[in-house]
Protein backbone atom coordinates (compact mmCIF):
# COMPACT_ATOMS: atom_id res chain seq x y z
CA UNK A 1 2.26 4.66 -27.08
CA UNK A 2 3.85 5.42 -23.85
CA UNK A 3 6.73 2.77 -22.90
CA UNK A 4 6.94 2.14 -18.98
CA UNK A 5 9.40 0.83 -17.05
CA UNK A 6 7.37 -0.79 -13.47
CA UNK A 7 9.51 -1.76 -10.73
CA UNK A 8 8.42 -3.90 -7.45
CA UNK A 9 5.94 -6.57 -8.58
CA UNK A 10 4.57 -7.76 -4.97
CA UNK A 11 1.04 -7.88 -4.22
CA UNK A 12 -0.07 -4.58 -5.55
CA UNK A 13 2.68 -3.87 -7.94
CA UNK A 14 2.36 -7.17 -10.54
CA UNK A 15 -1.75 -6.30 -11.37
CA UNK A 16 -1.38 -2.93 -11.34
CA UNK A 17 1.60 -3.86 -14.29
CA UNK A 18 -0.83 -6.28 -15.35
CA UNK A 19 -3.85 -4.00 -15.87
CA UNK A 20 -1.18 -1.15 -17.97
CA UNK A 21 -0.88 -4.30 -20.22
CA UNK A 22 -4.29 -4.72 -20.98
CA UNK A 23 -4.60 -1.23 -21.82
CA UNK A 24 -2.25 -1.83 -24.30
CA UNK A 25 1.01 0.67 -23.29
CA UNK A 26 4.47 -0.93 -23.59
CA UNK A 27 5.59 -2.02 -20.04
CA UNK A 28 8.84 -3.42 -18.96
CA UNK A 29 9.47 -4.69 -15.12
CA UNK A 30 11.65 -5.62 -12.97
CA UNK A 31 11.56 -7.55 -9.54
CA UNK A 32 14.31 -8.34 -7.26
CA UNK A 33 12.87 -11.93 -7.09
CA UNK A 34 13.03 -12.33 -10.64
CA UNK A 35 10.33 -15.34 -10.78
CA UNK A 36 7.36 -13.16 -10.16
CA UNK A 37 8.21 -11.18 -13.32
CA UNK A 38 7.26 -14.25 -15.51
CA UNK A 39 3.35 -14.05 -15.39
CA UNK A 40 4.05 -10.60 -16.40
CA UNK A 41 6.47 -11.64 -19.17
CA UNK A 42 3.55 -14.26 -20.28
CA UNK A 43 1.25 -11.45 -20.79
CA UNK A 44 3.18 -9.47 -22.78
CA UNK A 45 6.12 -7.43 -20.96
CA UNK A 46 9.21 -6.90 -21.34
CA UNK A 47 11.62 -8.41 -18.17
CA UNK A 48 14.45 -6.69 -17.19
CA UNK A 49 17.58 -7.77 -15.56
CA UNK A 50 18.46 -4.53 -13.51
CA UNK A 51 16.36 -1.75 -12.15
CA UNK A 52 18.15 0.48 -14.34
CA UNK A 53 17.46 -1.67 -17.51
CA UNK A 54 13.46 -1.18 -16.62
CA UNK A 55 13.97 2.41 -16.17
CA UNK A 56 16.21 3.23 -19.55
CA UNK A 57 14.86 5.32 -21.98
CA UNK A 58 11.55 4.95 -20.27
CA UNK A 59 8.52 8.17 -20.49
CA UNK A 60 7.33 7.08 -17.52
CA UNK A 61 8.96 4.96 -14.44
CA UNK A 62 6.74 3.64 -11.89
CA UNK A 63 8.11 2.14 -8.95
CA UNK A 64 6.21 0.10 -6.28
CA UNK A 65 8.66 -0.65 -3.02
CA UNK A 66 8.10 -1.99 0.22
CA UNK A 67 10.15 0.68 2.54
CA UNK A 68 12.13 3.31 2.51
CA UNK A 69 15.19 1.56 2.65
CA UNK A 70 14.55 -0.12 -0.76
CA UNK A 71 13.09 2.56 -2.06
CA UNK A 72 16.46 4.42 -1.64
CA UNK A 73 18.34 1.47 -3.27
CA UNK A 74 16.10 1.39 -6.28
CA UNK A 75 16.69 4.91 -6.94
CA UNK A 76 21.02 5.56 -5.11
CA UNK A 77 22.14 1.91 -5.43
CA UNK A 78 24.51 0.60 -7.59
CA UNK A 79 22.01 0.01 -10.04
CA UNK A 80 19.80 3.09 -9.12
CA UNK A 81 17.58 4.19 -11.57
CA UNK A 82 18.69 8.15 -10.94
CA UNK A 83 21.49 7.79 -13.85
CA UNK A 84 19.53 6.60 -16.19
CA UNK A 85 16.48 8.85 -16.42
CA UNK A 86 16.11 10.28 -19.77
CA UNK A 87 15.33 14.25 -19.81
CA UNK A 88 11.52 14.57 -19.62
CA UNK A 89 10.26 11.58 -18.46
CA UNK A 90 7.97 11.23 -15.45
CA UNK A 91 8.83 8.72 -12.35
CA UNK A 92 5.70 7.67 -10.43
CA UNK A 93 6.46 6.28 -6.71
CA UNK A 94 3.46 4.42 -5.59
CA UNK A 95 5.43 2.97 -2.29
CA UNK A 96 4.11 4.10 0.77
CA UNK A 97 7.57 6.44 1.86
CA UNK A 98 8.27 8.87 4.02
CA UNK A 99 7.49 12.50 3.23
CA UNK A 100 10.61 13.90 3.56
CA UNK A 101 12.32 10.87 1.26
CA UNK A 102 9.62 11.72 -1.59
CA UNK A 103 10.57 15.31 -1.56
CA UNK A 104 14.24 14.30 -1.89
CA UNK A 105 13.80 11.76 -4.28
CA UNK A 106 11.49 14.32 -6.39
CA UNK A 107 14.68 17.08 -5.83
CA UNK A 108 16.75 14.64 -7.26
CA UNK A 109 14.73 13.57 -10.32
CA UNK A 110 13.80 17.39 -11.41
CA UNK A 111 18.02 18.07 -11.21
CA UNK A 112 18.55 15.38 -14.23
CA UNK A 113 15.92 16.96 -16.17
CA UNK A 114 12.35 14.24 -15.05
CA UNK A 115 9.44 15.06 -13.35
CA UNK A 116 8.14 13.38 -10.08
CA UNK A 117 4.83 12.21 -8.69
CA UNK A 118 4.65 11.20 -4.95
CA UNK A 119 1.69 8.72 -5.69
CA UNK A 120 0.74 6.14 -3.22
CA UNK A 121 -2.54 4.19 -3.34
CA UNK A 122 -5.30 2.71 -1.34
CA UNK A 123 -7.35 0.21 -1.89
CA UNK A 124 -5.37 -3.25 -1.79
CA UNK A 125 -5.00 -6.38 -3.30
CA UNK A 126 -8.47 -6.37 -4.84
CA UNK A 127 -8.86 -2.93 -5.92
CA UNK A 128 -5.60 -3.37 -7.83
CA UNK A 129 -7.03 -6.33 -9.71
CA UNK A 130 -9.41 -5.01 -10.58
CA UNK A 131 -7.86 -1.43 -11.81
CA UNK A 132 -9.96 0.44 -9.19
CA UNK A 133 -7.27 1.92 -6.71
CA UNK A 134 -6.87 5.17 -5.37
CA UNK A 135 -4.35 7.65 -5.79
CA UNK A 136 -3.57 10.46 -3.86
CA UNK A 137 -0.76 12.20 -5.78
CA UNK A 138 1.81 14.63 -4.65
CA UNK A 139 3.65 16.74 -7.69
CA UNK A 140 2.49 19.22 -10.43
CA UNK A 141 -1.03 19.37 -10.97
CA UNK A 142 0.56 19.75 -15.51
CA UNK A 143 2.29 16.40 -14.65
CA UNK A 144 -0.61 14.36 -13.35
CA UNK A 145 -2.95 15.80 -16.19
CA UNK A 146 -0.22 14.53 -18.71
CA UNK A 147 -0.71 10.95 -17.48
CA UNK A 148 -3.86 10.78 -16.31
CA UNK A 149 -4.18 7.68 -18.86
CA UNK A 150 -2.04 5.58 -16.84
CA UNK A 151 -3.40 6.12 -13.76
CA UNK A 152 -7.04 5.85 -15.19
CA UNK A 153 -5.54 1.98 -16.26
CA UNK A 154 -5.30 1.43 -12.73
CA UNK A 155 -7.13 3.01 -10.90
CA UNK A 156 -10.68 4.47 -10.86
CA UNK A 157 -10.13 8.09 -8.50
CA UNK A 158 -7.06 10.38 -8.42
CA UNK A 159 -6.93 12.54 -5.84
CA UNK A 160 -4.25 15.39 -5.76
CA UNK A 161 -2.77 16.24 -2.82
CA UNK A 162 -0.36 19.42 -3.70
CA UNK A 163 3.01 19.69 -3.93
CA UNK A 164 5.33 16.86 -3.83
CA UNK A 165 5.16 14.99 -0.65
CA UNK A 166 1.55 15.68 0.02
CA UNK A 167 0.48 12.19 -1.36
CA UNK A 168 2.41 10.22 0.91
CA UNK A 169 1.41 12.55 4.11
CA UNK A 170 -1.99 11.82 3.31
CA UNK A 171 -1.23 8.43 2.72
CA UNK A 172 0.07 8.08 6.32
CA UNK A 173 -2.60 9.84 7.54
CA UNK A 174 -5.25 7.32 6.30
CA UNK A 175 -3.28 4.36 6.64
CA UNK A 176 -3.05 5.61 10.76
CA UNK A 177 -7.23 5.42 10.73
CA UNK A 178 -7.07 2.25 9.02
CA UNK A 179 -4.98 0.64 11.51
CA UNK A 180 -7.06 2.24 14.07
CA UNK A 181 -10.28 1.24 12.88
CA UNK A 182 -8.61 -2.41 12.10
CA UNK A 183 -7.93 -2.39 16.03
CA UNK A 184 -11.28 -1.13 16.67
CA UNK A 185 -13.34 -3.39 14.59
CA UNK A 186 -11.30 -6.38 16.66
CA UNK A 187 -11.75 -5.15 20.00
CA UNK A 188 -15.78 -4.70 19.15
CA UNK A 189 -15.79 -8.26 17.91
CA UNK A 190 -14.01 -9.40 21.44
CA UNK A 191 -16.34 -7.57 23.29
CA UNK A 192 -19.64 -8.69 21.33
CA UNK A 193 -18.73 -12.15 21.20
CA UNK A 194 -16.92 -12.89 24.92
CA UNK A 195 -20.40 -11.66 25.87
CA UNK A 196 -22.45 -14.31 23.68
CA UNK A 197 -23.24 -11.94 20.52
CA UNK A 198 -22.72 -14.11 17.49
CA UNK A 199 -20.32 -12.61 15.21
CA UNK A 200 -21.97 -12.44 12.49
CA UNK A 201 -24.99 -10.66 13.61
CA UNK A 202 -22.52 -8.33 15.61
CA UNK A 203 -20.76 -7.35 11.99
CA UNK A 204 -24.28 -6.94 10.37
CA UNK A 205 -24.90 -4.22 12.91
CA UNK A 206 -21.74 -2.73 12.60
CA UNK A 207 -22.11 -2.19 8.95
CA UNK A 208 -25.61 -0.65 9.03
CA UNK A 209 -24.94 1.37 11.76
CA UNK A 210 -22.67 4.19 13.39
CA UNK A 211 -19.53 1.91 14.00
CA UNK A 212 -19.38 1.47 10.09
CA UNK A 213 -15.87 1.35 8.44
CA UNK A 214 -14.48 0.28 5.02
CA UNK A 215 -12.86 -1.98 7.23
CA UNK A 216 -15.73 -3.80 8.51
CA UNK A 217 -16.76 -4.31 5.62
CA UNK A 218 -13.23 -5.88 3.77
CA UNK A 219 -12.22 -7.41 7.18
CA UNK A 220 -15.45 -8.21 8.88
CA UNK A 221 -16.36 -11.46 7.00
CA UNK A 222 -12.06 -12.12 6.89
CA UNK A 223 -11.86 -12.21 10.14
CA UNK A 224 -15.23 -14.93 11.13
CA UNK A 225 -13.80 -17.19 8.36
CA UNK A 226 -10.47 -16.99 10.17
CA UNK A 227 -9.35 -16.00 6.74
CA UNK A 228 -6.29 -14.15 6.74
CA UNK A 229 -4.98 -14.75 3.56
CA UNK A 230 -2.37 -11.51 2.41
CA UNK A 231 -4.34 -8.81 0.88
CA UNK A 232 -1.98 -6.11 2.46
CA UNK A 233 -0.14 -7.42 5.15
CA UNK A 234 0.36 -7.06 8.96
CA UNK A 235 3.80 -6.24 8.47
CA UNK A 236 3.42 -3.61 5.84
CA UNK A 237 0.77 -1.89 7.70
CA UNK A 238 3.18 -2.07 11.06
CA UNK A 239 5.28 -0.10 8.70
CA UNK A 240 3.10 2.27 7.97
CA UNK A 241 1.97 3.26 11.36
CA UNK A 242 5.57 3.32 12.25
CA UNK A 243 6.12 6.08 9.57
CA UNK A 244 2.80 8.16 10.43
CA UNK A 245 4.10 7.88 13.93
CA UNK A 246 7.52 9.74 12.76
CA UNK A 247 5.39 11.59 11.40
CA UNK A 248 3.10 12.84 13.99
CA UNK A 249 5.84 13.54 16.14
CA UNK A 250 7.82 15.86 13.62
CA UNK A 251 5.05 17.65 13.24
CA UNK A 252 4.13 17.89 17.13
CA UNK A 253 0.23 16.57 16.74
CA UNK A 254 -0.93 13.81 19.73
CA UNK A 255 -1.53 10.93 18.44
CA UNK A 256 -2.79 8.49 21.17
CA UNK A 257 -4.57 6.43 19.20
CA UNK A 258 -2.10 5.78 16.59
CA UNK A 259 0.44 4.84 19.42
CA UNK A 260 -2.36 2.00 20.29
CA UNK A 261 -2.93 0.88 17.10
CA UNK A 262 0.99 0.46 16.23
CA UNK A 263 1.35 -1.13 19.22
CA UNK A 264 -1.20 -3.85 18.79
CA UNK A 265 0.62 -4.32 14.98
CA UNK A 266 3.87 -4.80 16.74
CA UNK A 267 2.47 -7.43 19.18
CA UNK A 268 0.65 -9.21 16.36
CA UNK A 269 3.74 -9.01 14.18
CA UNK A 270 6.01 -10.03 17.21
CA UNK A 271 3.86 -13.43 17.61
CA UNK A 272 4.35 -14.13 13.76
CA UNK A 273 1.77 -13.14 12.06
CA UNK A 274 3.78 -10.40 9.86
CA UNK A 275 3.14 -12.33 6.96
CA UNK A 276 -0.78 -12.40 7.33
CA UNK A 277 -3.90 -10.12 6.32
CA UNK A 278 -3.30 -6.98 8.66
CA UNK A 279 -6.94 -8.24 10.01
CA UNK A 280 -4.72 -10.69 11.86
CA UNK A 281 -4.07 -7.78 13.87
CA UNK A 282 -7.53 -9.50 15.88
CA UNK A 283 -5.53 -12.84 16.99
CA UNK A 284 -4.11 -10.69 19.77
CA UNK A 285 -7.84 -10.32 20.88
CA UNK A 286 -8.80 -14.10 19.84
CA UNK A 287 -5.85 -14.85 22.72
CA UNK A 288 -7.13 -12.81 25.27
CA UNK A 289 -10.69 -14.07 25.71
CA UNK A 290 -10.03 -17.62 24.92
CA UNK A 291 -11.81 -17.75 22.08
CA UNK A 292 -12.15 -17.43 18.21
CA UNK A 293 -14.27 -14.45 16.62
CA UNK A 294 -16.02 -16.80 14.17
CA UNK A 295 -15.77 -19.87 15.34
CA UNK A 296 -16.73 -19.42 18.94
CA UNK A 297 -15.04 -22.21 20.52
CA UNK A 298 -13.39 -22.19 23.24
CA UNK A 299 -9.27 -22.52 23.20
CA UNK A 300 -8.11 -25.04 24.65
C-alpha cells in the first residue's frame, strides 16, 4: 500500500486526509497547529512533528497550503520538504498557488529525482467530506494515471489540464467566475428584495432559470439563513481573485469583472468578515439597502 505523507489539515485538507484513511493507504500529516492533527491521529494516522518528518520516505506527498508564501516555506524552509524527497516519489500540491510558483516548485522536485502534480480542487468543504472534489491537475498525463487511486479516494472527477501549471491557471480562472457569480448572485438578491421580492421565491427563480449558478444553489439558501458558517472562506477567496488578477494582467486579458468582484472581497474582508463563508461577500449589499436578504427587516 502506498504510504502518504499530507500536509495542511484546514478545512479541506483534514477530510480529504480523512477520506485516504478510509480507503485504507498509510497516511502521515502534519499541521502547523498541531491540535487539528489529533482527529486524524484518532482515526488512524500517523502525526508528524516537522513537515519534513511527513514527507520522509513518503511515495506520495500531498500538500494542502493556504498561500503562496507558505507554500514556499513548506517546500524552501528550514524544514522544507525539498531535501527529503526520496527518488521517485510523486508530490501532489492541492493549494490554490500561483502558476509560475507551481512550475518552479515542479522544476525543483523533478531535479532531486520526484515527480510533480499541480493539483488544486473545487468543490469545498462539503465535497471534500464527502470524497467528491474536483481536480484539475497540471503534470504528466503517466503520473496522474499512476495515482489515479488516490485521487479517486477523494474526489469523484479529475480533470487534466496539461503540463505543469495548467491546473492552477485553470483553477484561477474558475475561482475568478466564482467570485463573480458570488457578487452577482448578491447584487440580484439586493435588487429583488429592496424592491419587495421575497428572497426565497427570488432564489427559486434564479435556480430554474437563466441566472442559474452552482453558486445559487450552495450560497442561495446560506445567505437567507444569514448562515455564513466557513465552508471556504472570504479571505481565501480574496486570495484567489488577487492571484487570477496577477494573473490576468501578465497575460494582458481585461478583466473588468474580476477587478469588481475582488474589490467587493476586499471591502467585505476589510469590514471583518475574512473569517466567514465567502457568501458573506453579500453583507456589503445587506448594508447598502438597509436591510437583510432573508430576514427582511429593516436595520436599524
Amino acid at each position: 500500500m502506498k504510504q502518504i505523507g499530507f500536509i495542511g489539515l484546514g478545512t479541506m485538507g483534514a477530510p480529504m486526509a480523512s477520506n485516504l484513511l478510509r480507503s485504507g493507504f498509510g497516511v502521515t500529516v502534519y499541521n502547523r497547529t498541531s491540535s487539528k492533527s489529533e482527529p486524524l491521529r484518532a482515526e488512524g494516522a500517523q502525526v508528524a512533528a516537522t513537515s519534513q518528518e511527513a514527507a520522509k520516505g513518503k511515495d506520495i506527498i500531498i500538500t494542502m497550503i493556504s498561500n503562496d508564501d507558505s507554500i514556499r516555506e513548506v517546500f524552501y524552509g528550514a524544514n522544507g520538504i525539498l531535501d527529503v524527497i526520496k527518488p521517485g516519489a510523486t508530490v501532489v500540491d492541492s493549494s490554490t498557488i500561483s502558476p509560475g510558483l507551481a512550475r518552479e516548485i515542479a522544476a525543483a522536485v523533478e531535479e532531486r529525482g520526484g515527480k510533480f502534480l499541480d493539483a488544486p480542487v473545487t468543490g469545498s468543504k462539503p465535497a471534500a467530506i464527502e470524497g467528491t472534489l474536483v481536480f484539475m491537475v497540471g503534470g504528466s498525463a503517466d503520473v496522474i494515471e499512476e495515482h489515479r487511486d488516490i485521487f479517486d479516494s477523494m474526489g469523484r472527477l479529475l480533470l487534466h489540464m496539461g503540463g505543469n501549471g495548467s491546473g492552477a491557471v485553470a483553477k484561477l480562472a474558475h475561482n475568478a467566475m466564482v467570485g463573480i457569480h458570488n457578487v452577482a448572485l448578491a447584487e440580484g438578491f439586493s435588487i429583488a428584495v429592496k424592491s419587495g421580492v421575497p428572497a426565497d421565491k427570488f432564489l427559486e427563480l434564479v435556480k430554474n432559470g437563466s441566472a442559474g449558478s452552482k453558486q445559487a444553489e450552495l450560497k442561495g439558501q446560506k445567505i437567507i439563513d444569514n448562515d455564513f458558517s466557513n465552508q471556504f472562506s472570504l479571505a481565501l477567496m480574496l486570495k484567489d481573485l488577487k492571484l487570477a488578477s496577477s494573473l490576468s494582467d501578465s497575460t494582458g486579458v481585461p478583466s473588468p469583472m474580476l477587478g469588481v468582484a475582488k474589490s467587493m472581497f476586499q471591502a467585505g474582508f476589510n469590514h471583518g468578515f475574512g473569517d466567514e463563508d465567502l457568501s458573506a461577500v453579500v453583507k456589503s449589499y445587506e448594508e447598502w439597502i438597509g436591510q437583510k436578504i432573508g430576514g427582511g427587516a429593516s436595520k436599524e
